[in-house]
PDB file of N, CA and C in Angstrom:
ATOM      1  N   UNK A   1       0.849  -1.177   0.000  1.00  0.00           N
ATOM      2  CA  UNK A   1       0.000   0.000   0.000  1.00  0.00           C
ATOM      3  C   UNK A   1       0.896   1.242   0.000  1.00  0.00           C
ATOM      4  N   UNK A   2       0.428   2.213  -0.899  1.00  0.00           N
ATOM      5  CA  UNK A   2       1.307   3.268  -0.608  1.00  0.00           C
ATOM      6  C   UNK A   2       0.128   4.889  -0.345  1.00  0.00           C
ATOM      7  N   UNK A   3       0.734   5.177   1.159  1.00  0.00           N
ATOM      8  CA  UNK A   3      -0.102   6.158   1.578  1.00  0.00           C
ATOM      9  C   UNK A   3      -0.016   7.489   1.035  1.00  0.00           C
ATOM     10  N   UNK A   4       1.396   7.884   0.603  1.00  0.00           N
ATOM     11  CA  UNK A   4       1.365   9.025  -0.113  1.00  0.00           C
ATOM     12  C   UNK A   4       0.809   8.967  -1.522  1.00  0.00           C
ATOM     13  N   UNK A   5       0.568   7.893  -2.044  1.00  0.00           N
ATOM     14  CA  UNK A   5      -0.547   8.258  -3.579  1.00  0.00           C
ATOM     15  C   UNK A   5      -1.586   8.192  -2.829  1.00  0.00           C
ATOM     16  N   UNK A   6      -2.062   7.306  -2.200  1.00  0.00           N
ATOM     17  CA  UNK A   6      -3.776   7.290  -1.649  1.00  0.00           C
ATOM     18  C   UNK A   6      -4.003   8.791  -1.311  1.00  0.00           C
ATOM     19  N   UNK A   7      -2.823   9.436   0.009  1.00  0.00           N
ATOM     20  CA  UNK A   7      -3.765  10.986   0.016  1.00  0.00           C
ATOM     21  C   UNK A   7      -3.074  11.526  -1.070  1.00  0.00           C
ATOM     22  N   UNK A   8      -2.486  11.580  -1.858  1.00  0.00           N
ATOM     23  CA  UNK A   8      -2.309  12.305  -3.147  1.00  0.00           C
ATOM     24  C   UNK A   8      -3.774  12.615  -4.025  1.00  0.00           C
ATOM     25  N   UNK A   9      -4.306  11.402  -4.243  1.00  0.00           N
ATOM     26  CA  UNK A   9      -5.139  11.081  -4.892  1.00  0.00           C
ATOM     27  C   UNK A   9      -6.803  11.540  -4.622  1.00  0.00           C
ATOM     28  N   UNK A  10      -6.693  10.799  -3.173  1.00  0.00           N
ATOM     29  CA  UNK A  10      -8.117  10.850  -2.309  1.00  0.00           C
ATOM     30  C   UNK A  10      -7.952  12.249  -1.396  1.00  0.00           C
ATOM     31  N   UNK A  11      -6.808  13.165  -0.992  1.00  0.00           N
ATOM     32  CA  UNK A  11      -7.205  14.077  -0.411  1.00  0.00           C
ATOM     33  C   UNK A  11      -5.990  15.568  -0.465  1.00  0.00           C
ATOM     34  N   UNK A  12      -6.210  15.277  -2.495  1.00  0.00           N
ATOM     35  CA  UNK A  12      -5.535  16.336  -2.641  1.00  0.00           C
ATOM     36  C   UNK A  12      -5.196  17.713  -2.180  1.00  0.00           C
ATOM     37  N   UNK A  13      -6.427  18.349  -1.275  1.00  0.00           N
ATOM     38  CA  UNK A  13      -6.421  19.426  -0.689  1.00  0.00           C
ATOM     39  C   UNK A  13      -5.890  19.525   1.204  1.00  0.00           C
ATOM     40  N   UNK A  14      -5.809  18.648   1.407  1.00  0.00           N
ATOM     41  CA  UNK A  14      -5.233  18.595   2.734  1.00  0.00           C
ATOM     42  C   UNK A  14      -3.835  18.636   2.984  1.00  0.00           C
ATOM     43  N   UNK A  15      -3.318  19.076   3.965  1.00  0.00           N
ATOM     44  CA  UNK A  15      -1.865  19.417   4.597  1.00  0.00           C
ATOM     45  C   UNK A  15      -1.339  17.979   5.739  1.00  0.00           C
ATOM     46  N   UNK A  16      -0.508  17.555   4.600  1.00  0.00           N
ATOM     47  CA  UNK A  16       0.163  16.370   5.526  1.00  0.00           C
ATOM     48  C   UNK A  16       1.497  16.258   5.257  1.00  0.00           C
ATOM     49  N   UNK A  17       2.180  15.424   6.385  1.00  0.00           N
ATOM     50  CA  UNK A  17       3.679  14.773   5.861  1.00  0.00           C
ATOM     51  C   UNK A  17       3.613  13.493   6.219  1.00  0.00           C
ATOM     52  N   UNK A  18       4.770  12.698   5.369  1.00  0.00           N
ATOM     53  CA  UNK A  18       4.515  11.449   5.677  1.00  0.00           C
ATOM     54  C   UNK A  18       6.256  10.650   5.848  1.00  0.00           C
ATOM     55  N   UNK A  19       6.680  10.304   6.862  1.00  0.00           N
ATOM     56  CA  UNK A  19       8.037   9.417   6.745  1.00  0.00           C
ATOM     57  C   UNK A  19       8.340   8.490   6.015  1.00  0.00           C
ATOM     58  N   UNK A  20       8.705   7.827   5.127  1.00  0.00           N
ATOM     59  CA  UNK A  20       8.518   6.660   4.857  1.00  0.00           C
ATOM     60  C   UNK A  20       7.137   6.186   4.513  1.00  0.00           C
ATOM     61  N   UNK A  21       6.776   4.981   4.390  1.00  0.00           N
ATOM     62  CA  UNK A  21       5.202   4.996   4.277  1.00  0.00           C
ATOM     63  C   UNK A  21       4.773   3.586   5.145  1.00  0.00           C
ATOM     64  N   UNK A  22       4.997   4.085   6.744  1.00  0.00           N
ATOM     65  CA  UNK A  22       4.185   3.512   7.674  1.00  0.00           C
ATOM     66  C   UNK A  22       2.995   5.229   8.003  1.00  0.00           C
ATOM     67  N   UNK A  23       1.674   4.020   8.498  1.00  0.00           N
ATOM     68  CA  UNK A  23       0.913   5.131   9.100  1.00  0.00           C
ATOM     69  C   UNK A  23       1.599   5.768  10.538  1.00  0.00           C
ATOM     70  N   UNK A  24       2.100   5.236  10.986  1.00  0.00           N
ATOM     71  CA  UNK A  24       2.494   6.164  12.514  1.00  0.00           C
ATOM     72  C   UNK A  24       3.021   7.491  12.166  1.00  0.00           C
ATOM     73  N   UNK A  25       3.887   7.432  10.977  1.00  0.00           N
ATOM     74  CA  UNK A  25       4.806   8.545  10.484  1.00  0.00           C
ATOM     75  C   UNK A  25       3.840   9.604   9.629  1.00  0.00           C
ATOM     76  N   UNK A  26       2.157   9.392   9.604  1.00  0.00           N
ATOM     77  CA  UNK A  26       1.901  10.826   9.434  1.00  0.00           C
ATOM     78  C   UNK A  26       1.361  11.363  10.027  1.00  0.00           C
ATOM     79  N   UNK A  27       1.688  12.537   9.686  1.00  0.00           N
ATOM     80  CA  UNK A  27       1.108  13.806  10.280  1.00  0.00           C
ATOM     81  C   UNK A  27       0.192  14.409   9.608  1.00  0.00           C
ATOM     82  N   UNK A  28      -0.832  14.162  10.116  1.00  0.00           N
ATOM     83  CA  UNK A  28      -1.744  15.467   9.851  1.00  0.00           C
ATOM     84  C   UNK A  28      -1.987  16.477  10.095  1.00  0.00           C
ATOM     85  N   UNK A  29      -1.650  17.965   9.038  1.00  0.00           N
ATOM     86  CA  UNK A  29      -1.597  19.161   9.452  1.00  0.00           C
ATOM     87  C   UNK A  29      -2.629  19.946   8.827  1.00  0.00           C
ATOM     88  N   UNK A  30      -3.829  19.382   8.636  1.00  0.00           N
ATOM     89  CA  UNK A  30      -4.933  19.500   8.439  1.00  0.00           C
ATOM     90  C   UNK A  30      -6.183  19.904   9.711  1.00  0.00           C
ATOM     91  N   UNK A  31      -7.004  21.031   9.252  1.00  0.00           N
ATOM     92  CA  UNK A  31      -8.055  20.850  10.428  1.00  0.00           C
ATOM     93  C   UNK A  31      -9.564  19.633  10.338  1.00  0.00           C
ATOM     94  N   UNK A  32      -9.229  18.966   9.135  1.00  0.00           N
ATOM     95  CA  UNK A  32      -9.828  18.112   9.212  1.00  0.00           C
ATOM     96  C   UNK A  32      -9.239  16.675   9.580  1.00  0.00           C
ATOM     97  N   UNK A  33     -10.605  15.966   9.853  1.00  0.00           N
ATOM     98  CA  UNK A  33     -10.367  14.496  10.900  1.00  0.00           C
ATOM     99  C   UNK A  33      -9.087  14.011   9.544  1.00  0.00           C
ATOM    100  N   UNK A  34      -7.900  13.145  10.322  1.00  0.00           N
ATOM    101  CA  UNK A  34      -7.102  12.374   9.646  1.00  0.00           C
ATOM    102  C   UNK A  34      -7.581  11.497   9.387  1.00  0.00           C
ATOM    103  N   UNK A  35      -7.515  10.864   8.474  1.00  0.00           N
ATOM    104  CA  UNK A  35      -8.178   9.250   7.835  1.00  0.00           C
ATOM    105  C   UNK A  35      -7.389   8.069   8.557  1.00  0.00           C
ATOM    106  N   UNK A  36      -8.541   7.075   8.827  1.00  0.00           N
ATOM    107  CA  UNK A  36      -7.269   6.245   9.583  1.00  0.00           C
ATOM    108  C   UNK A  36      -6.996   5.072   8.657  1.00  0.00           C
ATOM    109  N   UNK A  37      -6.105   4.298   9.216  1.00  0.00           N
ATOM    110  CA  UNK A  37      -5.346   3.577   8.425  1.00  0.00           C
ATOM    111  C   UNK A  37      -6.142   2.613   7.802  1.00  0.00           C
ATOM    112  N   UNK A  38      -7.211   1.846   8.391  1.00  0.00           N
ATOM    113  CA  UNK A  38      -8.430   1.113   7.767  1.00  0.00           C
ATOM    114  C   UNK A  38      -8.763   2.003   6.542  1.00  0.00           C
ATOM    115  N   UNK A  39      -8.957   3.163   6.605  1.00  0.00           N
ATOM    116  CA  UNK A  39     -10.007   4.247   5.490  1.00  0.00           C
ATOM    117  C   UNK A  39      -9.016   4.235   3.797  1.00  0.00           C
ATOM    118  N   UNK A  40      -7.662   4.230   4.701  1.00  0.00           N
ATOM    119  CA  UNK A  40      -6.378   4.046   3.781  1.00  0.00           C
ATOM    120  C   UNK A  40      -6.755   2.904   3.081  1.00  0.00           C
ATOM    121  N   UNK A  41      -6.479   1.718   3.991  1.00  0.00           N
ATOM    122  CA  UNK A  41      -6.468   0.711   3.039  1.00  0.00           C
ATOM    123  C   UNK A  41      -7.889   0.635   2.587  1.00  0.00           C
ATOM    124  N   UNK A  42      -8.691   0.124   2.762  1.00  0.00           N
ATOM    125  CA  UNK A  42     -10.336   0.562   1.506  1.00  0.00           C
ATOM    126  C   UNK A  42     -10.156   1.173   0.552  1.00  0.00           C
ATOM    127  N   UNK A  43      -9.490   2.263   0.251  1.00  0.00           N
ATOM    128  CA  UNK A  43      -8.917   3.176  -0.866  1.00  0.00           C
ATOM    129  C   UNK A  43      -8.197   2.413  -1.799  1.00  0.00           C
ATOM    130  N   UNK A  44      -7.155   2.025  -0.973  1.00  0.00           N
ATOM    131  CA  UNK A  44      -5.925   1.201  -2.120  1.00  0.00           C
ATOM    132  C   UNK A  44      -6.153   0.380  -3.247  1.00  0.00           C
ATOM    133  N   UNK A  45      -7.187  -0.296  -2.797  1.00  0.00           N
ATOM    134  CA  UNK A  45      -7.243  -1.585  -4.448  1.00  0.00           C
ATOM    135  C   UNK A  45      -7.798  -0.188  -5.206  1.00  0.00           C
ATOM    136  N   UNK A  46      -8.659   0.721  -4.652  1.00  0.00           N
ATOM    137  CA  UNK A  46      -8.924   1.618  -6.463  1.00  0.00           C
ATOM    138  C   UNK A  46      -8.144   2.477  -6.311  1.00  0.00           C
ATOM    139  N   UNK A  47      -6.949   2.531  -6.141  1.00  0.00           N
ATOM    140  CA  UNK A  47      -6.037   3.934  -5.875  1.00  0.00           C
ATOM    141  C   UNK A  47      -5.219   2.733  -7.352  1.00  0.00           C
ATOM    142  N   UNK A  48      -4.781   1.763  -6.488  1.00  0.00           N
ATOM    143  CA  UNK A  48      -3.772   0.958  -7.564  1.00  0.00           C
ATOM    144  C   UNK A  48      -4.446   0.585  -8.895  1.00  0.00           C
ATOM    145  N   UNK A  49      -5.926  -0.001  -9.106  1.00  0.00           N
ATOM    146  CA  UNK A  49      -6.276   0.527 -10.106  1.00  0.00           C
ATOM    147  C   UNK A  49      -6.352   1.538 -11.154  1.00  0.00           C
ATOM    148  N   UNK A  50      -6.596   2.679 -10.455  1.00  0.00           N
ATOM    149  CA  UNK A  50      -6.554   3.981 -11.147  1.00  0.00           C
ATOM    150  C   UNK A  50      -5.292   3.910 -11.814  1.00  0.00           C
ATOM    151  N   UNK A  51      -4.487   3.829 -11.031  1.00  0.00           N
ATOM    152  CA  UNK A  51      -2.856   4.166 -11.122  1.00  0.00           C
ATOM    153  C   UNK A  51      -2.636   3.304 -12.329  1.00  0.00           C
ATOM    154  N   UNK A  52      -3.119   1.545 -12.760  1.00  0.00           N
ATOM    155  CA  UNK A  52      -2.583   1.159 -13.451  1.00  0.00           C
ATOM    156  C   UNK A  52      -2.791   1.513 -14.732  1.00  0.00           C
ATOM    157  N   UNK A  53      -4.549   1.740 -14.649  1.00  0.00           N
ATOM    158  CA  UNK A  53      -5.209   2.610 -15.961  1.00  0.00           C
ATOM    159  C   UNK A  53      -4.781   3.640 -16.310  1.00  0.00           C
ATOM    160  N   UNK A  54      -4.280   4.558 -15.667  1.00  0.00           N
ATOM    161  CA  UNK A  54      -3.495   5.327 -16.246  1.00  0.00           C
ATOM    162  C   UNK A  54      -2.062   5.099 -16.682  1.00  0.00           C
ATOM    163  N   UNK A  55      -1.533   3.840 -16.588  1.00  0.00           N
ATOM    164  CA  UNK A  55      -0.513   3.732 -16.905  1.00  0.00           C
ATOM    165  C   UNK A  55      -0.623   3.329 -18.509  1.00  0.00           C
ATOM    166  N   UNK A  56      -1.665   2.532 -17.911  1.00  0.00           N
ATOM    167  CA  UNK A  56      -1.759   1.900 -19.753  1.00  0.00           C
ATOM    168  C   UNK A  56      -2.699   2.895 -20.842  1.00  0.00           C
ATOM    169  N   UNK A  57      -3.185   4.032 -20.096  1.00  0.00           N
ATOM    170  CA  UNK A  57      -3.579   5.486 -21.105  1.00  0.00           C
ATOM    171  C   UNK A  57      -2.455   5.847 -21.921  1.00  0.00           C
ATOM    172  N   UNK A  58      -1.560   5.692 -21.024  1.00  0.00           N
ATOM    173  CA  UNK A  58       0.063   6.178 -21.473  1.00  0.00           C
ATOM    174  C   UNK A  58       0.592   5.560 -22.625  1.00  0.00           C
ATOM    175  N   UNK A  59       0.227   4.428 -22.583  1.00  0.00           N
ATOM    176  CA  UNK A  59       0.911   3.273 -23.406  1.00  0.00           C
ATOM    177  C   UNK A  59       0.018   3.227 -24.306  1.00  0.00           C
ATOM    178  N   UNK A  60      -0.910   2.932 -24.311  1.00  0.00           N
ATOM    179  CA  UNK A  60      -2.018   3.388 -25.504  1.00  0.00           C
ATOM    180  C   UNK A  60      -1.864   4.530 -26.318  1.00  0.00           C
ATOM    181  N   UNK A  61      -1.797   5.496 -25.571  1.00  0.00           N
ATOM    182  CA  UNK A  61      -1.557   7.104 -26.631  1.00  0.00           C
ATOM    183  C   UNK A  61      -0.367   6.801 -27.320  1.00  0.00           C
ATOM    184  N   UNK A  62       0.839   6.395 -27.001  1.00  0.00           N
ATOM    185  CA  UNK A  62       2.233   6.156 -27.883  1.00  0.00           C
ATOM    186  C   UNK A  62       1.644   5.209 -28.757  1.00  0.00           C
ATOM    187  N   UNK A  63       1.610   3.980 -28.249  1.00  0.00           N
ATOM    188  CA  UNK A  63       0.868   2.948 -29.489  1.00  0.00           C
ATOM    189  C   UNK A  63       0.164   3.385 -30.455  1.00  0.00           C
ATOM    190  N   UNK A  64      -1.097   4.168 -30.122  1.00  0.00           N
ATOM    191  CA  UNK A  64      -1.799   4.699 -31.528  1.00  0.00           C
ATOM    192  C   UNK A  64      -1.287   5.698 -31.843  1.00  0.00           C
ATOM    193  N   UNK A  65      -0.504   6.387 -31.699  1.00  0.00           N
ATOM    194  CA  UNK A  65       0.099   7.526 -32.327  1.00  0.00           C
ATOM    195  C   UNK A  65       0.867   7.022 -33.577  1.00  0.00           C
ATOM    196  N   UNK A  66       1.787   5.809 -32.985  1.00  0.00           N
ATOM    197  CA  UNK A  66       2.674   5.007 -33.811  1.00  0.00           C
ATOM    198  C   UNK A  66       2.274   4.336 -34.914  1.00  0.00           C
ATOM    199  N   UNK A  67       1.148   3.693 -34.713  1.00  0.00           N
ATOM    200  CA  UNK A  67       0.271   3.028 -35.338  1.00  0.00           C
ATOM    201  C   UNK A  67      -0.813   2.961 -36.244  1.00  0.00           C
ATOM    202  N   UNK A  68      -2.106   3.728 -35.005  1.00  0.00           N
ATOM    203  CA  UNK A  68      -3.268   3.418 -35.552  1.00  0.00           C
ATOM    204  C   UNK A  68      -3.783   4.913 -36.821  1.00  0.00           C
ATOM    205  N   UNK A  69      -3.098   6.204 -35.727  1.00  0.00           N
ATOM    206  CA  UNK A  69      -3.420   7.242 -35.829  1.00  0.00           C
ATOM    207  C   UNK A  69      -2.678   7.097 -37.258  1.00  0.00           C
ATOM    208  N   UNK A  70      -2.000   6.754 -37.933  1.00  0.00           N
ATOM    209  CA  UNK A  70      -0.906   6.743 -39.165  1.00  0.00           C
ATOM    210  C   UNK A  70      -2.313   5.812 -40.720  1.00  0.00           C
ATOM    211  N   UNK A  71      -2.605   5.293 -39.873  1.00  0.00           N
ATOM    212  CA  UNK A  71      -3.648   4.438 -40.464  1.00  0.00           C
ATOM    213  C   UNK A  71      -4.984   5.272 -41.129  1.00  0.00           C
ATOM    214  N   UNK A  72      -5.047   5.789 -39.522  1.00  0.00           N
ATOM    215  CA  UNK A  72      -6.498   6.901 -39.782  1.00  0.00           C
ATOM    216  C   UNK A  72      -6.718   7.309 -41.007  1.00  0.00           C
ATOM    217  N   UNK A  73      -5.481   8.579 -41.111  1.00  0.00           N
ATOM    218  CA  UNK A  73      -5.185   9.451 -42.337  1.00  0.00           C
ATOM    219  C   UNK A  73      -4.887   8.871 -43.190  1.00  0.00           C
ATOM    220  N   UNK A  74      -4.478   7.603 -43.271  1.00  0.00           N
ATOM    221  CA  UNK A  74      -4.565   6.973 -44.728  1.00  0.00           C
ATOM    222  C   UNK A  74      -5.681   6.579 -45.016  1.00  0.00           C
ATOM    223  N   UNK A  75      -6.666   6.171 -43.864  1.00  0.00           N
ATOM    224  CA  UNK A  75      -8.272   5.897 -44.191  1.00  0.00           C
ATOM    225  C   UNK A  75      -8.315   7.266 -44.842  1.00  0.00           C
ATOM    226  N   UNK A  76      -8.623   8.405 -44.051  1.00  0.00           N
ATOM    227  CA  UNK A  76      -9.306   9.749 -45.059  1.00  0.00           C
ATOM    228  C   UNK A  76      -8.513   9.866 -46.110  1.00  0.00           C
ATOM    229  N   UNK A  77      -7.609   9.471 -46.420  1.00  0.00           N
ATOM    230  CA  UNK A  77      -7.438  10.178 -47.833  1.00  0.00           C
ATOM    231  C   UNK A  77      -7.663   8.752 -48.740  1.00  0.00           C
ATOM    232  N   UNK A  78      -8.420   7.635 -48.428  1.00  0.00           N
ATOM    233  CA  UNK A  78      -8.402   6.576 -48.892  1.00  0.00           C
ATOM    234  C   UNK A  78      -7.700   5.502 -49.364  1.00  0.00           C
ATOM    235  N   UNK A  79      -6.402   5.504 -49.142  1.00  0.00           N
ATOM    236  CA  UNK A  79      -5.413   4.852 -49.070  1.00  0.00           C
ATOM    237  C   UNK A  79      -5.337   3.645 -48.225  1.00  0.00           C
ATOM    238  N   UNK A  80      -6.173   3.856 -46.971  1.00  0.00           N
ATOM    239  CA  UNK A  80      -6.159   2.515 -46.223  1.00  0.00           C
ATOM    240  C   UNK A  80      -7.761   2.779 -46.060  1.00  0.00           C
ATOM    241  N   UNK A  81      -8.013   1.056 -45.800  1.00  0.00           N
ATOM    242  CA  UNK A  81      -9.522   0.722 -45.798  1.00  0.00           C
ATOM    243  C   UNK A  81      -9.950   0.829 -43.909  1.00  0.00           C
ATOM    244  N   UNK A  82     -11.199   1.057 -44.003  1.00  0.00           N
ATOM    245  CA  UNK A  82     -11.686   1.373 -41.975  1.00  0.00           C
ATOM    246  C   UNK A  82     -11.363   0.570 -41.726  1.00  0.00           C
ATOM    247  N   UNK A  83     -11.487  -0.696 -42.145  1.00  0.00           N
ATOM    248  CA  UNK A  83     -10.430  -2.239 -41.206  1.00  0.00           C
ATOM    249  C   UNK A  83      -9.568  -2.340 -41.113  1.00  0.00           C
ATOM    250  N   UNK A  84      -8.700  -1.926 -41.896  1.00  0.00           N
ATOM    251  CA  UNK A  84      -7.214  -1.633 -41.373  1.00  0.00           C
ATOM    252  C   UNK A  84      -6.786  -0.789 -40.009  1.00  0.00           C
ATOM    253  N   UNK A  85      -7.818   0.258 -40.197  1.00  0.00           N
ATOM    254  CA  UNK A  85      -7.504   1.717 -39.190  1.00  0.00           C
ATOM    255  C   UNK A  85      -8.252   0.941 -37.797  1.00  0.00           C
ATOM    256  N   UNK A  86      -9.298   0.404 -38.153  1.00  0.00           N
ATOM    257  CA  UNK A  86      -9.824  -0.020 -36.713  1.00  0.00           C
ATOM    258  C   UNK A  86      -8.972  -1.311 -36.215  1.00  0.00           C
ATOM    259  N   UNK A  87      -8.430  -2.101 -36.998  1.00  0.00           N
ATOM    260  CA  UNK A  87      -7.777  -3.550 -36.696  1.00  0.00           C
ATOM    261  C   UNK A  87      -6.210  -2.983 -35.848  1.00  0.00           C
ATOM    262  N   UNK A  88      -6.034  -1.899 -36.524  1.00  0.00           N
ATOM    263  CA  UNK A  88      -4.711  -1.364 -35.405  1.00  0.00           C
ATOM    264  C   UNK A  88      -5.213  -0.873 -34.455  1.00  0.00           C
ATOM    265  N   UNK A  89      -6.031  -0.064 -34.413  1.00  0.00           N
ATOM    266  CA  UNK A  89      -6.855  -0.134 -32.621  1.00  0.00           C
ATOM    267  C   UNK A  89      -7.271  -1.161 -32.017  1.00  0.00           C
ATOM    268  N   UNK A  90      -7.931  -1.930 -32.412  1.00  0.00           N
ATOM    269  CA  UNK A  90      -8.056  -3.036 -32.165  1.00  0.00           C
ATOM    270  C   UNK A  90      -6.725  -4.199 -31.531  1.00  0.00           C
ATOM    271  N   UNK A  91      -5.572  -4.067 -31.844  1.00  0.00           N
ATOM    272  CA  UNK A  91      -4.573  -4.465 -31.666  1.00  0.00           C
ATOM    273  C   UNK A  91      -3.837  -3.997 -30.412  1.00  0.00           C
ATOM    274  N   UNK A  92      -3.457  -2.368 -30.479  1.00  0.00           N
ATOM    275  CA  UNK A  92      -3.497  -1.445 -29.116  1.00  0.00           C
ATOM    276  C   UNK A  92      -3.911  -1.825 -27.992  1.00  0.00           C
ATOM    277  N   UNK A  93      -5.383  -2.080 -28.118  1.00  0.00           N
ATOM    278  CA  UNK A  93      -6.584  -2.509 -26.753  1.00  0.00           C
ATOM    279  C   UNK A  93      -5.851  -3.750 -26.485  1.00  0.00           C
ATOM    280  N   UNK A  94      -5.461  -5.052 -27.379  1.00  0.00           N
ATOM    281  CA  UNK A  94      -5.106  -5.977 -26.979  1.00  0.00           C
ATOM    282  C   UNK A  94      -3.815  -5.785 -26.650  1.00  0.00           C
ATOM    283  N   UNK A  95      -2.962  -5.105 -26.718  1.00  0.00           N
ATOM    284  CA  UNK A  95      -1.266  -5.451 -26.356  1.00  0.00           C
ATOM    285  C   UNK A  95      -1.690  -4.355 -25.333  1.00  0.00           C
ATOM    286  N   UNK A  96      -2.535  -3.816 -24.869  1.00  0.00           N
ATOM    287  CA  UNK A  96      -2.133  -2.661 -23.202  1.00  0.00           C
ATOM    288  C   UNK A  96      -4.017  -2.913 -23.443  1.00  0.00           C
ATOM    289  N   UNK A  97      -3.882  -3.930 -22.908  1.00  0.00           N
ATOM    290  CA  UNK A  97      -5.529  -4.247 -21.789  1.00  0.00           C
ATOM    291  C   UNK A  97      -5.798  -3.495 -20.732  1.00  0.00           C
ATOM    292  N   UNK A  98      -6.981  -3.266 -20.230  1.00  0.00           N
ATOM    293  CA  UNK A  98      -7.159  -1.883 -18.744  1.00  0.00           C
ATOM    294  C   UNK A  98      -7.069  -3.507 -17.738  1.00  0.00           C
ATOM    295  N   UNK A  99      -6.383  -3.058 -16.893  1.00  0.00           N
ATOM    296  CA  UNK A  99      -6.120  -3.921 -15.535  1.00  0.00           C
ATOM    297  C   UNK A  99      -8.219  -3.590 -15.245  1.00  0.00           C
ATOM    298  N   UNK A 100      -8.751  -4.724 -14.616  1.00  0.00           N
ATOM    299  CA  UNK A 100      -9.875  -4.915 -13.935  1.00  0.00           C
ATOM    300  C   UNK A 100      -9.966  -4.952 -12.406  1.00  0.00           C
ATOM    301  N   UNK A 101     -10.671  -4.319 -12.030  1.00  0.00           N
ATOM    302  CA  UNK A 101     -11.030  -4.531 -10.030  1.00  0.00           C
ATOM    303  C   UNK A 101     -11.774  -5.498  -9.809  1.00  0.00           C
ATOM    304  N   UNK A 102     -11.803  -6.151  -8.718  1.00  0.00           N
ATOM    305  CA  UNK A 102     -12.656  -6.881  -8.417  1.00  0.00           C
ATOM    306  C   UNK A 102     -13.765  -6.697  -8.393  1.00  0.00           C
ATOM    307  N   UNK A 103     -14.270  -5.593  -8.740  1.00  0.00           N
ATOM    308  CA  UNK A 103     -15.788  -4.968  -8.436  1.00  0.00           C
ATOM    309  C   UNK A 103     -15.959  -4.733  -9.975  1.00  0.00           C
ATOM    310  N   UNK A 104     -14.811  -4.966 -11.005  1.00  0.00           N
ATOM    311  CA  UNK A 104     -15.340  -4.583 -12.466  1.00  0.00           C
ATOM    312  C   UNK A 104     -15.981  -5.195 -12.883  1.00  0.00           C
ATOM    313  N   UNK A 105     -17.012  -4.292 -13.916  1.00  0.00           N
ATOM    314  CA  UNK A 105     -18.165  -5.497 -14.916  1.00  0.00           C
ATOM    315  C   UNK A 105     -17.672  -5.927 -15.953  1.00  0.00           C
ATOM    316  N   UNK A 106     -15.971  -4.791 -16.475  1.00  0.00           N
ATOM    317  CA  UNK A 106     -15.808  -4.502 -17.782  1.00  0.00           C
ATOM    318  C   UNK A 106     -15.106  -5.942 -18.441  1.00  0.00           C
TER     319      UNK A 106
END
């Protein structure tokens, strides 16, 4: 678990420090209630989710840039057929899949 993305994430507007990343070592310099370490972990599986989906946003945008997006414009100017342009997206989605939560339908 890592507590400095969780309040990064979940409580961007609050004033804290953190040692290392045990809970004893923060401080809350906030006038609101500190979250306790239970509230922390509940957070984490969709903190690390988030985190991974955005990793693979990352990896996706380079991929179709490289790829699909090159395709596109050869679709509009008719040079490449929509199955081509969609089969390299199509390809993208499969080589950087979205990580799933346990709670996903997707």
């Amino acid at each position: 678990m890592d507590i400095a993305l969780i309040l990064a994430k979940h409580y961007p507007d609050k004033v804290w420090s953190l040692v290392g990343d045990e809970y004893a070592n923060l401080h809350w310099k906030d006038d609101s209630p500190k979250p306790t370490l239970k509230q922390l972990e509940d957070l984490w599986a969709d903190v690390n989710i988030q985190v991974q989906r955005e990793e693979v946003e990352k990896l996706r945008r380079v991929a179709y840039r490289e790829t699909a997006d090159p395709l596109f414009f050869e679709y509009q100017r008719g040079d490449a057929t929509k199955e081509d342009w969609l089969s390299a997206v199509s390809e993208v989605k499969k080589q950087y899949p979205y990580p799933h939560s346990a709670n996903s339908q997707e």
